[in-house]
Protein backbone atom coordinates (compact mmCIF):
# COMPACT_ATOMS: atom_id res chain seq x y z
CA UNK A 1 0.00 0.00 0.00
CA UNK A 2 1.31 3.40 -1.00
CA UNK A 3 2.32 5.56 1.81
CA UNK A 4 0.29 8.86 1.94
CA UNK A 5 2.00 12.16 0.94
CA UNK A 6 2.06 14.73 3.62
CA UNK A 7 0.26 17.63 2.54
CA UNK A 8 0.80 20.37 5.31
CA UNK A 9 4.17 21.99 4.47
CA UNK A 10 2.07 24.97 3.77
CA UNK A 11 1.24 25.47 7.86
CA UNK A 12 5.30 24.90 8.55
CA UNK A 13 5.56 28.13 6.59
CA UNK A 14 2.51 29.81 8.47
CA UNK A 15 4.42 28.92 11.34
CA UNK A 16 7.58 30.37 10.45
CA UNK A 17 5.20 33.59 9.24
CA UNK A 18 4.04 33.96 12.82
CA UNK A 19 7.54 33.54 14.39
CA UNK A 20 8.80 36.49 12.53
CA UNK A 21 5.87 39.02 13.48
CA UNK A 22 6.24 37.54 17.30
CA UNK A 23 9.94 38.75 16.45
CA UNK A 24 9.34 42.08 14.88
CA UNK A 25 6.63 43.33 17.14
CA UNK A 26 8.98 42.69 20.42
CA UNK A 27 11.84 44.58 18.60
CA UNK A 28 9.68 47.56 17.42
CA UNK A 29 8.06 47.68 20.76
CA UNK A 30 10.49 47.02 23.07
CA UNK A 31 11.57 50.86 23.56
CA UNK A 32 8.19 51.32 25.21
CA UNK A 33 9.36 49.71 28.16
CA UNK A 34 12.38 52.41 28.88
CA UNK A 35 10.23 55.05 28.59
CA UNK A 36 10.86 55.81 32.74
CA UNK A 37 14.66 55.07 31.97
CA UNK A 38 15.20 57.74 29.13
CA UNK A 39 13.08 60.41 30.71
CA UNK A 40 15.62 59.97 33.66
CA UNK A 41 18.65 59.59 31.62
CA UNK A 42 17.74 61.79 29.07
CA UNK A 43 14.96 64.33 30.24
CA UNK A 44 12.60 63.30 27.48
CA UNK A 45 9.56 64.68 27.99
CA UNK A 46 6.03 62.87 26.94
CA UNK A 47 5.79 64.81 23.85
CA UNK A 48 9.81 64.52 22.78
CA UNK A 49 9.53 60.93 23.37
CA UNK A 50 6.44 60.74 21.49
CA UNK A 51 8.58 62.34 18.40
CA UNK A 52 11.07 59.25 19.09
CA UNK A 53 8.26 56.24 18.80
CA UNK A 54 6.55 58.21 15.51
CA UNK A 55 10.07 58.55 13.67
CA UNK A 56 9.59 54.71 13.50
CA UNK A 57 6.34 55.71 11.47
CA UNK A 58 7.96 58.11 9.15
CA UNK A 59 10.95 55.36 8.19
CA UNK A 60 7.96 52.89 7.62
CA UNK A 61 6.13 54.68 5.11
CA UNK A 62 8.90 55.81 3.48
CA UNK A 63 9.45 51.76 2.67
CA UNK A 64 6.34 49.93 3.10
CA UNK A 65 4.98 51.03 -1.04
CA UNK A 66 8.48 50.31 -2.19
CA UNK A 67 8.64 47.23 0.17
CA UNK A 68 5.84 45.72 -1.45
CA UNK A 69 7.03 46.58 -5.12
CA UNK A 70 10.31 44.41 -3.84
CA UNK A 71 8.71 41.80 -2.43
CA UNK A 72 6.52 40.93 -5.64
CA UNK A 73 9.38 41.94 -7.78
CA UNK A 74 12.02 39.92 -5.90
CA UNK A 75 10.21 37.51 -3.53
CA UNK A 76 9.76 37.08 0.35
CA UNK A 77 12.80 34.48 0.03
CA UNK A 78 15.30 37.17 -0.16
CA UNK A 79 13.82 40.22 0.59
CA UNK A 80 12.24 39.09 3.80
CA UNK A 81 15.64 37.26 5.66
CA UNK A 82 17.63 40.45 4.48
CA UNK A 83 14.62 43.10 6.30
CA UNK A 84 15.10 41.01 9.42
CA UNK A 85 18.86 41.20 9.36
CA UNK A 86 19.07 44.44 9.19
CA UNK A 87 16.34 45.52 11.20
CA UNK A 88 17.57 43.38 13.92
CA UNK A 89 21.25 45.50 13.76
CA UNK A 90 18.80 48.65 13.87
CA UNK A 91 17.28 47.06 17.26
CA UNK A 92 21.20 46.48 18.07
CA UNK A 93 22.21 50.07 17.50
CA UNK A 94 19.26 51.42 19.95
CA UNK A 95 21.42 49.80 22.88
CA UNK A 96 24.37 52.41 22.02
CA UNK A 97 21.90 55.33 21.56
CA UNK A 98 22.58 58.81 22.85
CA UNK A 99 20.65 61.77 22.84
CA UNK A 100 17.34 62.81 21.00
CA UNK A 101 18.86 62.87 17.54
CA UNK A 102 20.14 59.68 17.85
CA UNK A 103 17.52 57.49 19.11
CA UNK A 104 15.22 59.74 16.36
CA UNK A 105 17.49 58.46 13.16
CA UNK A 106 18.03 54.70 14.55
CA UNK A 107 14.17 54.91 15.00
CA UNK A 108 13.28 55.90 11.92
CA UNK A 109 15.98 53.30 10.25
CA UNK A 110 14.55 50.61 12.09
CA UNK A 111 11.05 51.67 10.40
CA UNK A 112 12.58 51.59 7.02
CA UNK A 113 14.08 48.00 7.41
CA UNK A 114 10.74 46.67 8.85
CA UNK A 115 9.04 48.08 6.16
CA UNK A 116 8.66 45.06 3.99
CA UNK A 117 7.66 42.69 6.79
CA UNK A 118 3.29 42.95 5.98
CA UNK A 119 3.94 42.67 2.28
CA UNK A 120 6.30 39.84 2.36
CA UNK A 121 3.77 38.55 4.78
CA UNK A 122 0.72 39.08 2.45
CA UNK A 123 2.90 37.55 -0.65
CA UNK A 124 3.85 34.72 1.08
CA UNK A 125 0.06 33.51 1.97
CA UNK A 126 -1.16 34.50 -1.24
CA UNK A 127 1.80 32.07 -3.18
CA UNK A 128 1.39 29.31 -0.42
CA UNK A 129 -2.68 29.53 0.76
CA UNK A 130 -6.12 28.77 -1.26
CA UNK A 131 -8.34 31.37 -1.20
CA UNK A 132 -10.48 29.17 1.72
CA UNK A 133 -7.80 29.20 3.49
CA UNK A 134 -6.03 32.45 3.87
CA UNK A 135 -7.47 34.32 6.86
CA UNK A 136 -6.98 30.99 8.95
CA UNK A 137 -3.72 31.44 7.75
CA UNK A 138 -3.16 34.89 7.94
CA UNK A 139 -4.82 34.60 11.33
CA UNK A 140 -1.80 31.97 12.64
CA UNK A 141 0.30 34.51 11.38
CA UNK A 142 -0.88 38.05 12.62
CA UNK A 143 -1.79 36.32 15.85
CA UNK A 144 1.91 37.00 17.01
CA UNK A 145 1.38 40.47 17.03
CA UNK A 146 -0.67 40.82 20.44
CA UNK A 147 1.03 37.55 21.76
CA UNK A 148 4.35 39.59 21.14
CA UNK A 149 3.34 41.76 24.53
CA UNK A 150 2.41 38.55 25.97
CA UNK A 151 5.37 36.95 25.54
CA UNK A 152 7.36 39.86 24.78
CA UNK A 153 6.18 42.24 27.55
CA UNK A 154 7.40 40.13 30.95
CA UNK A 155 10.56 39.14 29.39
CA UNK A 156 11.46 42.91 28.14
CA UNK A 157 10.60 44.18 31.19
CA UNK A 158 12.81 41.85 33.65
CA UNK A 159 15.57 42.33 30.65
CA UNK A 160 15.41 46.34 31.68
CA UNK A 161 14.93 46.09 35.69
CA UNK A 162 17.39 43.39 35.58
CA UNK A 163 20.19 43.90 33.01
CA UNK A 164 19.79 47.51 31.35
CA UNK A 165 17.92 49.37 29.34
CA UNK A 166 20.78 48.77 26.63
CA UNK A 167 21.40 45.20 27.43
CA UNK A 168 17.91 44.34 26.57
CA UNK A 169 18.11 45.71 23.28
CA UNK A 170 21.34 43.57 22.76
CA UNK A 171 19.90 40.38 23.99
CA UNK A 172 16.79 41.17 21.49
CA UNK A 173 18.47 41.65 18.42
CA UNK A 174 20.19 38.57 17.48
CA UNK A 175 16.67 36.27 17.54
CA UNK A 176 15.72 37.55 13.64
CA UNK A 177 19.20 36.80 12.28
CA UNK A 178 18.57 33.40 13.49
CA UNK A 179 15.06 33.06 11.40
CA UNK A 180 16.69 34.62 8.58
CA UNK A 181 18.57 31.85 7.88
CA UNK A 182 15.96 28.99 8.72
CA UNK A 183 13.52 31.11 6.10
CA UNK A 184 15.84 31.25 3.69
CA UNK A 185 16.59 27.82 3.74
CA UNK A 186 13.15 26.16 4.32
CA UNK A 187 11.01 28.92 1.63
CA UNK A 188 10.91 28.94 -1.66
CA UNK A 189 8.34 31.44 -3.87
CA UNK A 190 6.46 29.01 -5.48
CA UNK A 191 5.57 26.04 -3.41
CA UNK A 192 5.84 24.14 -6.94
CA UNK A 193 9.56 24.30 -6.72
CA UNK A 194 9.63 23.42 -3.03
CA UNK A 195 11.04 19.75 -2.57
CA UNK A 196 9.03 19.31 1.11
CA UNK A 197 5.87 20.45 -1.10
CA UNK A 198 3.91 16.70 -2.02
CA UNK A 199 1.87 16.50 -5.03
CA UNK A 200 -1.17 15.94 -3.34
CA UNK A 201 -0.29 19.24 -0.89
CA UNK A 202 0.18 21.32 -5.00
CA UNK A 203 -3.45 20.06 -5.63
CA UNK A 204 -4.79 21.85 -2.37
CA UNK A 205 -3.35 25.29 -3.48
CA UNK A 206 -5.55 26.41 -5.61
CA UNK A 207 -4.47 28.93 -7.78
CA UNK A 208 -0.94 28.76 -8.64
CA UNK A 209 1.91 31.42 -7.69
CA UNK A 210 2.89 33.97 -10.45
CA UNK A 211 6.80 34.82 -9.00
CA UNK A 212 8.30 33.48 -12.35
CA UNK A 213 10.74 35.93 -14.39
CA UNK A 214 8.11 36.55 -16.99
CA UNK A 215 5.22 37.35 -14.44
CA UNK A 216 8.24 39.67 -12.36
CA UNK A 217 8.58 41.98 -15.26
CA UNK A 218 4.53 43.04 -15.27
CA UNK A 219 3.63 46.70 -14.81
CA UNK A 220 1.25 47.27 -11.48
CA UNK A 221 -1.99 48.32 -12.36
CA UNK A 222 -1.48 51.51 -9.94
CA UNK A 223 -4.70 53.57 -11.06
CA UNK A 224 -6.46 50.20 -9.74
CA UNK A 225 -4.85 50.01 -7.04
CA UNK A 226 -5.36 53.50 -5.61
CA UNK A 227 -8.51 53.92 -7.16
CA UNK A 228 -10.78 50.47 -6.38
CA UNK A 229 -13.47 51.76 -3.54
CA UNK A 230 -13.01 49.07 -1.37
CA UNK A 231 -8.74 49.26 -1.08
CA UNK A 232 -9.67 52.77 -0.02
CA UNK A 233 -12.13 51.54 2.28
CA UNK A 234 -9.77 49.08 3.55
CA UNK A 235 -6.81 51.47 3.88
CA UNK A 236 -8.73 54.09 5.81
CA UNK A 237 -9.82 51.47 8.88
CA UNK A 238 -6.14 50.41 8.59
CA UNK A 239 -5.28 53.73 9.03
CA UNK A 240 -7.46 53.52 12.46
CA UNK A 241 -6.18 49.91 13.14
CA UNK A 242 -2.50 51.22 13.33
CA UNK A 243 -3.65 54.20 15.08
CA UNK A 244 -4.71 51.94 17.44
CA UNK A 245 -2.13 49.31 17.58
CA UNK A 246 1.25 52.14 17.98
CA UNK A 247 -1.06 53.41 20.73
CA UNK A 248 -1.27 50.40 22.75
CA UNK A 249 2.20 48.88 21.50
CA UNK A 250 4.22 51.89 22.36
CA UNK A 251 2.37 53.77 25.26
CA UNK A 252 0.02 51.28 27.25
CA UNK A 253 3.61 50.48 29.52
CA UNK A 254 3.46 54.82 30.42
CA UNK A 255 -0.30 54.07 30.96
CA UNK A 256 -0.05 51.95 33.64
CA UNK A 257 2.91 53.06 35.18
CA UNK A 258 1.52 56.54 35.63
CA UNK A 259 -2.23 56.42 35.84
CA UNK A 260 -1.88 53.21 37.96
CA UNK A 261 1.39 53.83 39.60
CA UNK A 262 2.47 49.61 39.25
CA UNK A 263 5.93 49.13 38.88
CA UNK A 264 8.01 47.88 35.34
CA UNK A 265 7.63 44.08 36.17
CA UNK A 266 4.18 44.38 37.44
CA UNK A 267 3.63 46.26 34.04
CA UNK A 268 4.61 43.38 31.94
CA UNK A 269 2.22 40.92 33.68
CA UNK A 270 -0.64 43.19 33.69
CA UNK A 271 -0.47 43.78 30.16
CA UNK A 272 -0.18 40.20 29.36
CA UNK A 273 -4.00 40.40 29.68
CA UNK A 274 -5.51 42.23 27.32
CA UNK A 275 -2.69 41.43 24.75
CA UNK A 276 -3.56 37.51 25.27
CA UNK A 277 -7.50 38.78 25.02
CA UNK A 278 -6.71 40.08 21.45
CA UNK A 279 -4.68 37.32 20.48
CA UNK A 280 -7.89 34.95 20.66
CA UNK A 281 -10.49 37.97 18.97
CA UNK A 282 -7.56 38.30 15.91
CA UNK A 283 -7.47 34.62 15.85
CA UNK A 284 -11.06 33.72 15.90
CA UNK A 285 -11.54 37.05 13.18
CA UNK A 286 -9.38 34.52 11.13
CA UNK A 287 -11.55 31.53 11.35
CA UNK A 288 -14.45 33.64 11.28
CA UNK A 289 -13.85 35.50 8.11
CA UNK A 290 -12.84 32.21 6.45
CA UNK A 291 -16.06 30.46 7.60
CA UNK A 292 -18.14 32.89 6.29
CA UNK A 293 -16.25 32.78 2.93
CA UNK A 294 -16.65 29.26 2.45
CA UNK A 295 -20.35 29.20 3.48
CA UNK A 296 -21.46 31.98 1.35
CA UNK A 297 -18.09 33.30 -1.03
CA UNK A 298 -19.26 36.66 -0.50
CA UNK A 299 -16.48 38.95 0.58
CA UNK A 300 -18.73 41.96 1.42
CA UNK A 301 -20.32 39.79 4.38
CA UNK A 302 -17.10 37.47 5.51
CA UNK A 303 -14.42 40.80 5.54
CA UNK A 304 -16.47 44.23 5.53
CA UNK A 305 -18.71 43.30 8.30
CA UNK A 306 -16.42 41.51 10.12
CA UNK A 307 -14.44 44.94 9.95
CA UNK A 308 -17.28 47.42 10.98
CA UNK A 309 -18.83 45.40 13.63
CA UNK A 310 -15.51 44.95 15.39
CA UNK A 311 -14.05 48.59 14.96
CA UNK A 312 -17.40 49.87 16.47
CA UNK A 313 -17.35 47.83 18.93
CA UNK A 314 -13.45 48.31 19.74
CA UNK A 315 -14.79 52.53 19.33
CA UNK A 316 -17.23 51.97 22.67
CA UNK A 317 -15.11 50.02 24.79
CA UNK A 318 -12.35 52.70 24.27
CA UNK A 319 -14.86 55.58 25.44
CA UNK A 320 -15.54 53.61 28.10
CA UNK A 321 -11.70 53.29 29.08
CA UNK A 322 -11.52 57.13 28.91
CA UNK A 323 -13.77 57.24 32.20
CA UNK A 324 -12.55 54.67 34.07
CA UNK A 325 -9.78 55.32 36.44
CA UNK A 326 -9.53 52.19 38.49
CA UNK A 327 -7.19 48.76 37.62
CA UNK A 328 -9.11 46.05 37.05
CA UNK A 329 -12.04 47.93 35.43
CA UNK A 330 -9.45 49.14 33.24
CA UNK A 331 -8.31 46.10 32.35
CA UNK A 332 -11.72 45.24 31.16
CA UNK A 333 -12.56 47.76 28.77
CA UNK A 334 -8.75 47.97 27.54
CA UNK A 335 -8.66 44.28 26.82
CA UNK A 336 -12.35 44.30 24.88
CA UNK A 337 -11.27 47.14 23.28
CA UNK A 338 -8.07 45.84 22.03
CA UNK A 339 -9.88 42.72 21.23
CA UNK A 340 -12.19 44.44 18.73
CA UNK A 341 -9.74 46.18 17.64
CA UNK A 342 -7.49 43.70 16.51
CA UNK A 343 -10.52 40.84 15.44
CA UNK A 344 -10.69 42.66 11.52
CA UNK A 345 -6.56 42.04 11.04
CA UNK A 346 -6.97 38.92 8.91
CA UNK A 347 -9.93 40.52 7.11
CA UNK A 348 -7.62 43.09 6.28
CA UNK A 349 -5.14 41.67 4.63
CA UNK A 350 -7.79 38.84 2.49
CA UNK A 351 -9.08 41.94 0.93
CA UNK A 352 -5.76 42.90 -0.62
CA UNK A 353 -5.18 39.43 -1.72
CA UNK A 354 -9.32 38.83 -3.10
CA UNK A 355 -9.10 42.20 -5.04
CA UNK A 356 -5.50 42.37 -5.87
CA UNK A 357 -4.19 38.52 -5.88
CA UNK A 358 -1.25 39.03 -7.89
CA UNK A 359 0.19 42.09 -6.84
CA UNK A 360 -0.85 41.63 -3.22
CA UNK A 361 2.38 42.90 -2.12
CA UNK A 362 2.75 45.86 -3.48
CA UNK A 363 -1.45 46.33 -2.62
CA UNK A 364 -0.19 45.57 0.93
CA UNK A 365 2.43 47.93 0.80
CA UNK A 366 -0.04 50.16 0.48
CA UNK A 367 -2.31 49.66 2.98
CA UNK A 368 0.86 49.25 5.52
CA UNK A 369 2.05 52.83 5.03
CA UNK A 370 -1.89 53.79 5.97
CA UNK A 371 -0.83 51.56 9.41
CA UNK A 372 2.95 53.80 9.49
CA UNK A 373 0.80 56.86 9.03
CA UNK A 374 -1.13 55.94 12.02
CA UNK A 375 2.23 55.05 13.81
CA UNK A 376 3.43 58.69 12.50
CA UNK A 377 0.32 60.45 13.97
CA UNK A 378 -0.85 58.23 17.03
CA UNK A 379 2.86 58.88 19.06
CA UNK A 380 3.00 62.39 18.33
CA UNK A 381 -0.40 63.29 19.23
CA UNK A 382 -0.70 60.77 22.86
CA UNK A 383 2.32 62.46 24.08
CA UNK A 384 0.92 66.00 23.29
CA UNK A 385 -2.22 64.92 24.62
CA UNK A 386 -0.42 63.83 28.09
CA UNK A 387 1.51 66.67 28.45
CA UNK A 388 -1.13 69.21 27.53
CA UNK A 389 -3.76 67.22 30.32
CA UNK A 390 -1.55 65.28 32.39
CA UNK A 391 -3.69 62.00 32.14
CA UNK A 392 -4.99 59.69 29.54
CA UNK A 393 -8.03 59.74 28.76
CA UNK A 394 -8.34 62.29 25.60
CA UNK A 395 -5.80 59.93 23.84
CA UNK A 396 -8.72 57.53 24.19
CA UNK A 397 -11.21 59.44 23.08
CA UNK A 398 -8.87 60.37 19.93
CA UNK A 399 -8.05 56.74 19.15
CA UNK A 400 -12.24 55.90 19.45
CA UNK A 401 -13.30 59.02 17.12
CA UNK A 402 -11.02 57.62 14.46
CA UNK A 403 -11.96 54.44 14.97
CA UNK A 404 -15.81 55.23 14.55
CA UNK A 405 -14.71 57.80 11.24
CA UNK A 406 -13.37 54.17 9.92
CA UNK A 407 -16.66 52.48 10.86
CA UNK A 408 -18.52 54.67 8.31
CA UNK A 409 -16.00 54.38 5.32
CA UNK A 410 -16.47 50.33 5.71
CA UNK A 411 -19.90 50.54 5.46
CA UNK A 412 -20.57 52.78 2.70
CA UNK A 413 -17.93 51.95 0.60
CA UNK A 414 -15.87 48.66 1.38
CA UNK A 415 -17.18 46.06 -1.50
CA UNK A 416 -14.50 44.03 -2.49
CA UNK A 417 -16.54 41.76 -4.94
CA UNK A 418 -17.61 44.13 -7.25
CA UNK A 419 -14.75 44.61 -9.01
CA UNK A 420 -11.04 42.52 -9.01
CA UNK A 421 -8.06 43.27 -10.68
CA UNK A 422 -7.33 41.87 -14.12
CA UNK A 423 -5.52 38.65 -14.34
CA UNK A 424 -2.07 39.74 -14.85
């Protein structure tokens, strides 16, 4: 009797997928645990160290479009292992930091080399993953970004009481060099040409990758692109989802260390809680949006209103967070908030690959530089906000009035099966 072909080489990949984003949302976040540290070493105040965390923003939209364009042009097999590397020596080069200036320029580098991370991301599961399955996928992988602060938040956090401020962002660094070399080696563009890939695994995928040198040399259809109704749809609550997720990435750590006066270790604990809380909603968005694919292959009902209905809902739990001033009420709206708010993340990133299949990177490229936008703006304006009122809770109600704005673009205009790009 023949022995059966393995056919799940395709979720080894995932896995690898969500190992990286674990990686790069602990490096880009990790600075949000010295906040206390700087402002003693440095005299930073809320809105100068606001400046700091947004240069990351301006180095990320400066290389997220382009990012994308390099990604479809030269595949996620060596663009995404050399992003890591040198992001990682960015994450290095924060632990010798001095002065405003400098932690401003390695900032904004660091933003630059992370910049093709969501479009090699988005490539990848569009190459490897049917169309049934991509927001399970995409779910598996995106789910690392709230575990990051689970995982990532305790560990950075004994790193700085323990070890350093600078230490910490030594020890970090040298974990994506490592998966740089196990992608490289393990990934190939087209899962045709991958030797681990089975026949009977080929038959599963089912539309085949484009990433041959013919296919490379294809114009992008950019009037599409920045044009189609529902990618602008899609990049405005993006806009609002990174608003959102530089908020709580980069100043929930100040949060509770000066509206609930807890100490740096007892930080990273508490936060565990809401990040694990939006870990499950992002994963179960995945399933969700993929179930409701498969049961009725309309994308207006398994991403747009999975977007909407989450965003509003993440919108009121935020207001609610504005007015509440004790811990573990807190840490009830905060983590229902951030649940919503990070449900629609698969969603997201299936529209760009129903409406845009083959040039999903460089349509996620997009829609990433709408998320570095918000990561340009959201800093900026929560350490002005702090400053100028001494507490937290108009940064809130910022983060939920954009939110809602987002609600209403979804719903009148976000209707991804009207019209998809051209077969290229």
């Amino acid at each position: 009797m023949a022995k059966k072909q393995k056919t799940n080489y395709r979720w080894f990949i995932a896995s690898l997928i969500f190992f990286i984003t674990l990686i790069n949302f602990i490096d880009r976040s990790a600075i949000s645990f010295v906040i206390n540290p700087l402002k003693q070493e440095f005299g930073f105040s809320d809105t100068e160290f606001g400046l700091i965390l947004s240069a990351f923003g301006v180095g990320y939209i400066f290389m997220t479009i382009l990012g994308g364009w390099l990604v479809d042009h030269w595949g996620p097999r060596i663009v995404w292992p050399l992003a890591a590397i040198t992001w990682s020596l960015c994450v290095a080069l924060l632990g010798i930091a001095g002065g405003f200036w400098g932690f401003i320029w390695i900032r904004f580098l660091l933003g630059v080399t992370e910049g093709p991370h969501f479009p090699a991301i988005t490539r990848s599961i569009s190459n490897w993953l049917s169309p049934e399955e991509r927001a399970t996928a995409l779910g598996i992988g995106l789910v690392a970004i709230p575990l990051s602060a689970v995982v990532g938040a305790p560990i950075t956090s004994y790193l700085v009481a323990d070890f350093g401020w600078r230490a910490m962002f030594f020890i970090i660094s040298s974990v994506g060099v490592v998966w740089a070399i196990v992608w490289y080696f393990c990934f190939t563009d087209r899962p045709e040409d991958c030797k681990h890939v089975s026949l009977e695994e080929r038959k599963l995928i089912a539309t085949p990758s484009l990433m041959n040198s013919e296919k490379k040399k294809t114009k992008v259809d950019w009037r599409f692109i920045l044009t189609h109704p529902a990618l602008i749809a899609n990049n405005i609550a993006y806009f609002a989802f990174g608003y959102m997720l530089f908020f709580a990435t980069l100043w929930l750590p100040g949060y509770f260390l000066s509206q609930h006066n807890l100490n740096l270790k007892s930080v990273g604990w508490y936060l565990t809680i809401p990040w694990l809380v939006g870990a499950i909603f992002l994963k179960a968005g995945g399933f969700l949006s993929d179930y409701l694919y498969k049961k009725t292959g309309s994308g207006r009902l398994a991403r747009s209103h999975l977007i909407w209905i989450s965003q509003l809902l993440a919108a009121v739990f935020f207001v609610l967070l504005s007015f509440t001033t004790t811990l573990w009420p807190s840490i009830f709206c905060l983590s229902l908030g951030l649940g919503f708010g990070l449900m629609p993340q698969p969603a997201f990133f299936s529209v760009n690959i129903d409406v845009a299949k083959h040039r999903a990177g460089t349509a996620q490229g997009l829609t990433s530089s709408c998320l570095s936008l918000g990561g340009i703006v959201g800093p900026i304006l929560t350490g002005w906000l702090i400053d100028l009122t001494g507490n937290y809770q108009g940064a809130f109600l910022l983060m939920a009035g954009i939110t809602a704005f987002a609600v209403i673009a979804v719903i009148l205009f976000h209707h991804p099966d009207r019209e998809r790009a051209p077969a290229y």
